[in-house]
Protein backbone atom coordinates (compact mmCIF):
# COMPACT_ATOMS: atom_id res chain seq x y z
CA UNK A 1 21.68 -22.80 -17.81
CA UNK A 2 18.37 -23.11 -15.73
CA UNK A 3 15.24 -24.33 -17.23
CA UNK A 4 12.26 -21.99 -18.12
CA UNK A 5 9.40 -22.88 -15.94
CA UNK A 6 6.85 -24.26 -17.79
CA UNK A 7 3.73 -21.90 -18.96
CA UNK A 8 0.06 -22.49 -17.55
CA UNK A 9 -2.94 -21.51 -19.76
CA UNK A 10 -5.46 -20.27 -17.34
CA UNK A 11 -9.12 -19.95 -18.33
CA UNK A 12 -11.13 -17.21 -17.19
CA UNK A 13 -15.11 -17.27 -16.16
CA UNK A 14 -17.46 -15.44 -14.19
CA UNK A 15 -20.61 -15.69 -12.41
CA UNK A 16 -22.56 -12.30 -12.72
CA UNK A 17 -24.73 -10.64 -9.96
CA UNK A 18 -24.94 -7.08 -9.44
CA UNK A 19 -23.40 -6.16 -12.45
CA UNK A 20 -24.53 -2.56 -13.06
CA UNK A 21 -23.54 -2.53 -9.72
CA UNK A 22 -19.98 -4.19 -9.39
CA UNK A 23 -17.73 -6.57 -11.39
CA UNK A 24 -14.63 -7.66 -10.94
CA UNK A 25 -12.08 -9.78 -13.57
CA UNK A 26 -9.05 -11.65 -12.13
CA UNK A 27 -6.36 -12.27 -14.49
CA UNK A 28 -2.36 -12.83 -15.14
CA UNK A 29 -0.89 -9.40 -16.82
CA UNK A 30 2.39 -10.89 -17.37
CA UNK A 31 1.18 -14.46 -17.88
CA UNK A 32 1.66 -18.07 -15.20
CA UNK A 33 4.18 -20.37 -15.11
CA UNK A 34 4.76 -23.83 -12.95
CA UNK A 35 6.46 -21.87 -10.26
CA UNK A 36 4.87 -18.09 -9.46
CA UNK A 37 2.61 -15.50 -11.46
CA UNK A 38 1.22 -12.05 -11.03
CA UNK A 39 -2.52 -11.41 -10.29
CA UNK A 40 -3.84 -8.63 -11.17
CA UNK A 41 -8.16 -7.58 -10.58
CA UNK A 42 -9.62 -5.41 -12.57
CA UNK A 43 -12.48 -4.14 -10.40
CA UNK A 44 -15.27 -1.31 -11.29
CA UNK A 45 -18.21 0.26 -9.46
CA UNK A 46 -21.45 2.36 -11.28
CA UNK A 47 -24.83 2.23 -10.40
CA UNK A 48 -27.79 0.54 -10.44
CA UNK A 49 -31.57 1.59 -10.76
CA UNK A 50 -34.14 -0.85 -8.70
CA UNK A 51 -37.97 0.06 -9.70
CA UNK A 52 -41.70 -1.69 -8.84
CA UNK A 53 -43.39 -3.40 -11.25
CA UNK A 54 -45.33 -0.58 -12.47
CA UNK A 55 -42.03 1.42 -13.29
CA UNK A 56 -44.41 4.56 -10.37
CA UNK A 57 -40.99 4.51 -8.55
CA UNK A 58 -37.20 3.71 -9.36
CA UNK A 59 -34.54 4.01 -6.92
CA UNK A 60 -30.69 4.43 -7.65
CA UNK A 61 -28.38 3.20 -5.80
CA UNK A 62 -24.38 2.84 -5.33
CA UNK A 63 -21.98 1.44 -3.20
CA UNK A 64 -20.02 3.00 -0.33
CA UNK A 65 -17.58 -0.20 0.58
CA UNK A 66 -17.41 -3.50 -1.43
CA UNK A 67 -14.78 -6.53 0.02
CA UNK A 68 -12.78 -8.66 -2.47
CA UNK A 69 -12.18 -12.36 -1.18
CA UNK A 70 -9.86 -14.80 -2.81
CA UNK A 71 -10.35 -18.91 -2.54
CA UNK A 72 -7.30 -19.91 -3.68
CA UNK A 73 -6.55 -24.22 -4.42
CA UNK A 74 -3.30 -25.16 -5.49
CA UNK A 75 -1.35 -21.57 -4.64
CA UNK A 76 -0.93 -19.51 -1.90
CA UNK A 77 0.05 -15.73 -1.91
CA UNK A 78 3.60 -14.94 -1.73
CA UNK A 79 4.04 -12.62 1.56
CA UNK A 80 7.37 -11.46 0.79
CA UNK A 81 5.95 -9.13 -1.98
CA UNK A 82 4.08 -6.43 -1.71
CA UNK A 83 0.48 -6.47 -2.07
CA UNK A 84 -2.00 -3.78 -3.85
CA UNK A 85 -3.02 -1.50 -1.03
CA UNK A 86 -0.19 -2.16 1.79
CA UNK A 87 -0.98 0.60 3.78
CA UNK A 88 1.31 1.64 7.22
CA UNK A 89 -0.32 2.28 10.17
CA UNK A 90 -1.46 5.55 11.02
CA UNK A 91 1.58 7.74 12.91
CA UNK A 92 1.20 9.75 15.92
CA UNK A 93 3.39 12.54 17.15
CA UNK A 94 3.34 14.65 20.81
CA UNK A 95 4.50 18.52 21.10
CA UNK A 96 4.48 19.40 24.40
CA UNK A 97 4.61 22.66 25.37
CA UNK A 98 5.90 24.09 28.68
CA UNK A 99 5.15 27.64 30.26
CA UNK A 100 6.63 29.31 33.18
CA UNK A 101 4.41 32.13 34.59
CA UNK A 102 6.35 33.82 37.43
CA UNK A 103 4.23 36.00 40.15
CA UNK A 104 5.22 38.43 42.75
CA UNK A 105 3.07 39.55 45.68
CA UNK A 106 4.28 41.95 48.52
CA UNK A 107 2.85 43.10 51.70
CA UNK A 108 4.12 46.13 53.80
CA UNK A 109 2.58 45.85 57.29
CA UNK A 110 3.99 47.76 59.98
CA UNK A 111 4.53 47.38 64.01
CA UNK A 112 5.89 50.25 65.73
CA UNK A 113 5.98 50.30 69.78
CA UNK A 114 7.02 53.05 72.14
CA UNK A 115 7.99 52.28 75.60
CA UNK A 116 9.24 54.98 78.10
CA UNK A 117 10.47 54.18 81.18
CA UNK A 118 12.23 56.42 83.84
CA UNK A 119 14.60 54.75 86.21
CA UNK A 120 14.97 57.22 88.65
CA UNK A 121 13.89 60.73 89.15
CA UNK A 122 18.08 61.41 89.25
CA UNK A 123 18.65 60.61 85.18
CA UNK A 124 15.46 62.29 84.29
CA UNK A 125 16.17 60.12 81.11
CA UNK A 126 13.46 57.93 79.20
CA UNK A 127 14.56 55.07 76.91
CA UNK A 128 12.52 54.58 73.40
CA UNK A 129 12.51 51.47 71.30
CA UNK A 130 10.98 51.37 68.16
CA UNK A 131 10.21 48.21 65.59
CA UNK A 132 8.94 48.28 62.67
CA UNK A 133 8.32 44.97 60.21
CA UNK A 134 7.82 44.64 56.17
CA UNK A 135 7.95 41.57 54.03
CA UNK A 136 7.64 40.62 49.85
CA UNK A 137 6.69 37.30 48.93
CA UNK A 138 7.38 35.76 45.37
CA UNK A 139 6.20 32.76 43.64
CA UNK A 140 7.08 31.20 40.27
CA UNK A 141 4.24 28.73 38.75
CA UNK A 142 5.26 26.14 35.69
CA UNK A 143 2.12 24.56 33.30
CA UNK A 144 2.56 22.66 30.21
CA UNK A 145 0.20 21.41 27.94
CA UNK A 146 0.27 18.20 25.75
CA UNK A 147 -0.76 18.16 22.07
CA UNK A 148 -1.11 15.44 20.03
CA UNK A 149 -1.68 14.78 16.04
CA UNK A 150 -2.05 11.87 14.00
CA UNK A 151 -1.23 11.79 10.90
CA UNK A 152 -3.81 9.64 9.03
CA UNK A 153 -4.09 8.95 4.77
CA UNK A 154 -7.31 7.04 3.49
CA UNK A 155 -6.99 4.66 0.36
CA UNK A 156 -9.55 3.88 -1.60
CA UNK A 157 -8.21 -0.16 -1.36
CA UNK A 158 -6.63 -1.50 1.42
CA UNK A 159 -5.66 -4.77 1.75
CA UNK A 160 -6.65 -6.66 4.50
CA UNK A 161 -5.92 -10.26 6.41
CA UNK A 162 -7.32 -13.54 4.82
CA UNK A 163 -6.56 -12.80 1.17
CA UNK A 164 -9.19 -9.69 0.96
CA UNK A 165 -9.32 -6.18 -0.08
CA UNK A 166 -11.73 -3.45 0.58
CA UNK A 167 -12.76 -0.87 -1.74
CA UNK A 168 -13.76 2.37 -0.19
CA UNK A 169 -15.40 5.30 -1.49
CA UNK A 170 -12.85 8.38 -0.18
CA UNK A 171 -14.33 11.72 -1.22
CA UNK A 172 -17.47 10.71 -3.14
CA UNK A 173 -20.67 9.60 -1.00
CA UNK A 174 -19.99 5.99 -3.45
CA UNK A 175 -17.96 4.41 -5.85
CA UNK A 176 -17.66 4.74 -9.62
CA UNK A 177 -15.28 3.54 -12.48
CA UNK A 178 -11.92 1.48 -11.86
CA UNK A 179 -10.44 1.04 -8.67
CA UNK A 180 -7.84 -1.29 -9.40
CA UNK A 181 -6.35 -3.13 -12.70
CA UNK A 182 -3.26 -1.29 -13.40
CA UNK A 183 -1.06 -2.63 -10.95
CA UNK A 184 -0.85 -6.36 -9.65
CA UNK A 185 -2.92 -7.39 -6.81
CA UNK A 186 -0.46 -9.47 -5.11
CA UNK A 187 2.05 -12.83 -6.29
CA UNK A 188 0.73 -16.24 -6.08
CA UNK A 189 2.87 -19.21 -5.63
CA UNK A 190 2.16 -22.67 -7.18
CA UNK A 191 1.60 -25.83 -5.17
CA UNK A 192 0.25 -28.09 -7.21
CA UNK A 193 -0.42 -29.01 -10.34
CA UNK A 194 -3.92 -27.77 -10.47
CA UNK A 195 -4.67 -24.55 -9.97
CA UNK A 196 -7.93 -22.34 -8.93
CA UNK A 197 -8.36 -18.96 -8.29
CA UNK A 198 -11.66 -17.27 -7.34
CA UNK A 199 -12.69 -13.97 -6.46
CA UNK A 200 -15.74 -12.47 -4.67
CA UNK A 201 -16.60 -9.17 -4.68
CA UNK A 202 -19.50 -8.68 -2.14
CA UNK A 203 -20.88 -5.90 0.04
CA UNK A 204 -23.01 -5.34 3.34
CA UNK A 205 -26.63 -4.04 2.80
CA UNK A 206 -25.26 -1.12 5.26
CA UNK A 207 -22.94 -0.55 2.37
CA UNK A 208 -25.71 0.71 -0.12
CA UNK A 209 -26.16 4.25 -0.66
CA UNK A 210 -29.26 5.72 -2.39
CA UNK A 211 -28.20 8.08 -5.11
CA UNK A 212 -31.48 9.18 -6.36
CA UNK A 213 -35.03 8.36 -6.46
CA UNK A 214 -37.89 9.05 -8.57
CA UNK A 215 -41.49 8.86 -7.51
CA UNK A 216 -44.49 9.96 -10.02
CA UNK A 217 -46.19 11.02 -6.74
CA UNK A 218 -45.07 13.03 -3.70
CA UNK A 219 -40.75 13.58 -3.50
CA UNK A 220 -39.99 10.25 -1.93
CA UNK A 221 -36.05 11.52 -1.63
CA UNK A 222 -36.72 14.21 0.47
CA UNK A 223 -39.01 12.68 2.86
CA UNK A 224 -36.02 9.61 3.22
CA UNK A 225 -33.62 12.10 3.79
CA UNK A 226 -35.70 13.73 6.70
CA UNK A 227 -36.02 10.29 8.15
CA UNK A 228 -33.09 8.23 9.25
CA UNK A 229 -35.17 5.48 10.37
CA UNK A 230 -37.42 5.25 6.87
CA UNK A 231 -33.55 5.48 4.83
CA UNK A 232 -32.71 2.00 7.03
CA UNK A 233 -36.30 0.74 5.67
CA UNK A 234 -35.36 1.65 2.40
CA UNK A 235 -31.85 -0.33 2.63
CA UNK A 236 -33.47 -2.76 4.08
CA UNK A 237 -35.57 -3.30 1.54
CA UNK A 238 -33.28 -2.90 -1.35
CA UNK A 239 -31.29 -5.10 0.26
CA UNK A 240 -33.95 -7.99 0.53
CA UNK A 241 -34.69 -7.29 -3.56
CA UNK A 242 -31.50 -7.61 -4.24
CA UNK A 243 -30.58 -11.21 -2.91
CA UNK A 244 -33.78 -12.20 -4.41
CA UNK A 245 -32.81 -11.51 -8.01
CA UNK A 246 -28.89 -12.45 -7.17
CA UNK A 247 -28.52 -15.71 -6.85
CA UNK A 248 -24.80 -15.45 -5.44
CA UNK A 249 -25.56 -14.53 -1.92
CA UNK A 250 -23.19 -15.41 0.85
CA UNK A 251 -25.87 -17.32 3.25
CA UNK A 252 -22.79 -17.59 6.06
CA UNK A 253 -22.18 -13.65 6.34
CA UNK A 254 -25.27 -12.22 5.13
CA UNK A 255 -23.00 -10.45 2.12
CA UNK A 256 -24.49 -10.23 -1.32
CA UNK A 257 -21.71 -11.15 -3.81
CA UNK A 258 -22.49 -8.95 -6.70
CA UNK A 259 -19.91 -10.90 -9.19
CA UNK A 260 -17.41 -13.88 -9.17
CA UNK A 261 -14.18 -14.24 -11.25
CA UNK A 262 -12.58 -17.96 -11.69
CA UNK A 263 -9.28 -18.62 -12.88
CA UNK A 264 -8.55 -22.06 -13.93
CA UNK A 265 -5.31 -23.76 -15.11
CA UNK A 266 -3.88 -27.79 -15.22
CA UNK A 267 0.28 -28.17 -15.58
């Protein structure tokens, strides 16, 4: 009779950022042992409302794409099982199509000649030759045509190389409620006999997507949505705000990590 593996208690902490914004809570749904457990991230997305110091104008903004990153210390994921948001690359399939057009052209041209000759005054006879030439010409002409289609499915996650997910925003403009938390994010293997699990969720300042704004004076929405080049400003800017009141930023990528998620556990 083999020996249960022996349980791990793993403690659970988090560093917050952005959390209006994004959070993100790593945990073991079916519990961690010496050998292997489940992890499973419970990740969300709302909004968040950014305003001056005078509360004259508040702007809302959302998310469009957020990345999850695991540091893992003492486990490594187990690639023989499947991960939360595997995803097959995208199939493509050819019809060709083939069409033979057949053509017929004719020409009737004639060439008669009369010759008359008399050979001697004695036969009083005259010889006649006549000639006369047609011809019909017919081609046949094949064309085909090529059409391709691809056959593509967007997921809201994805998992990606280097122990990371990304969280996309499919048919809304950004991201709201749970994206993941239900089903196991991937299996981790143990070791060592310490063991550390932490999780960033972070985002581009590309990814931000202004949602609404409000502006006691003239619409400041509408005149950012005429102007491509004053929305950048605005992300820009929002951007800037944001790593000064988050103290998480990612200095290396330029990625503000809007919450972190430890998991901590000693054999």
């Amino acid at each position: 009779m083999s020996k249960a593996p022996k349980p791990i208690d793993l403690e659970q902490s988090a560093q917050h950022g952005c959390g209006d914004l994004l959070e993100v809570v790593l945990f073991a749904p079916q519990g961690s042992n010496e050998r292997d457990f489940l992890l499973g991230a419970d990740v969300r997305f709302g909004t968040m409302v950014v305003a001056s110091e005078d509360w004259t104008k508040s702007v809302e903004i959302g998310l469009s794409k957020a990345t999850l990153g695991l540091d893992l210390i003492g486990c490594e994921i187990d690639a023989s099982v499947h991960r939360f948001g595997d995803k097959k690359p995208a199939s493509t399939k050819t019809q060709v199509q083939r069409t033979q057009i057949a053509s017929a052209s004719s020409q009737v041209g004639g060439h008669a000649s009369l010759g008359a000759s008399a050979k001697s005054a004695a036969m009083g006879a005259a010889t006649a030759d006549v000639r006369a030439e047609s011809g019909l010409a017919k081609s046949r002409k094949t064309s085909s045509t090529a059409t391709q289609m691809i056959e593509t499915h967007e997921d809201p996650v994805i998992a990606l190389s280097g122990n990371r997910w990304r969280f996309s925003s499919v048919s809304d403009t950004f991201m709201e409620s749970r994206y993941s938390g239900s089903e196991a994010l991937c299996k981790l293997k143990v070791t060592a006999p310490s063991i550390k699990v932490e999780g960033k969720l972070s985002f581009q300042p590309k990814n931000i997507v202004i949602v609404d704004v409000e502006c006691t004076s003239t619409s400041l929405l509408d005149s950012l949505r005429k102007s491509p080049n004053k929305l950048a400003i605005a992300k820009v800017l929002l951007s800037k705000h944001l790593k000064e009141i988050n103290p998480l930023l990612e200095k290396t990528s330029g990625s503000i990590v809007g919450w972190i998620s430890n998991l901590k556990g000693d054999l």
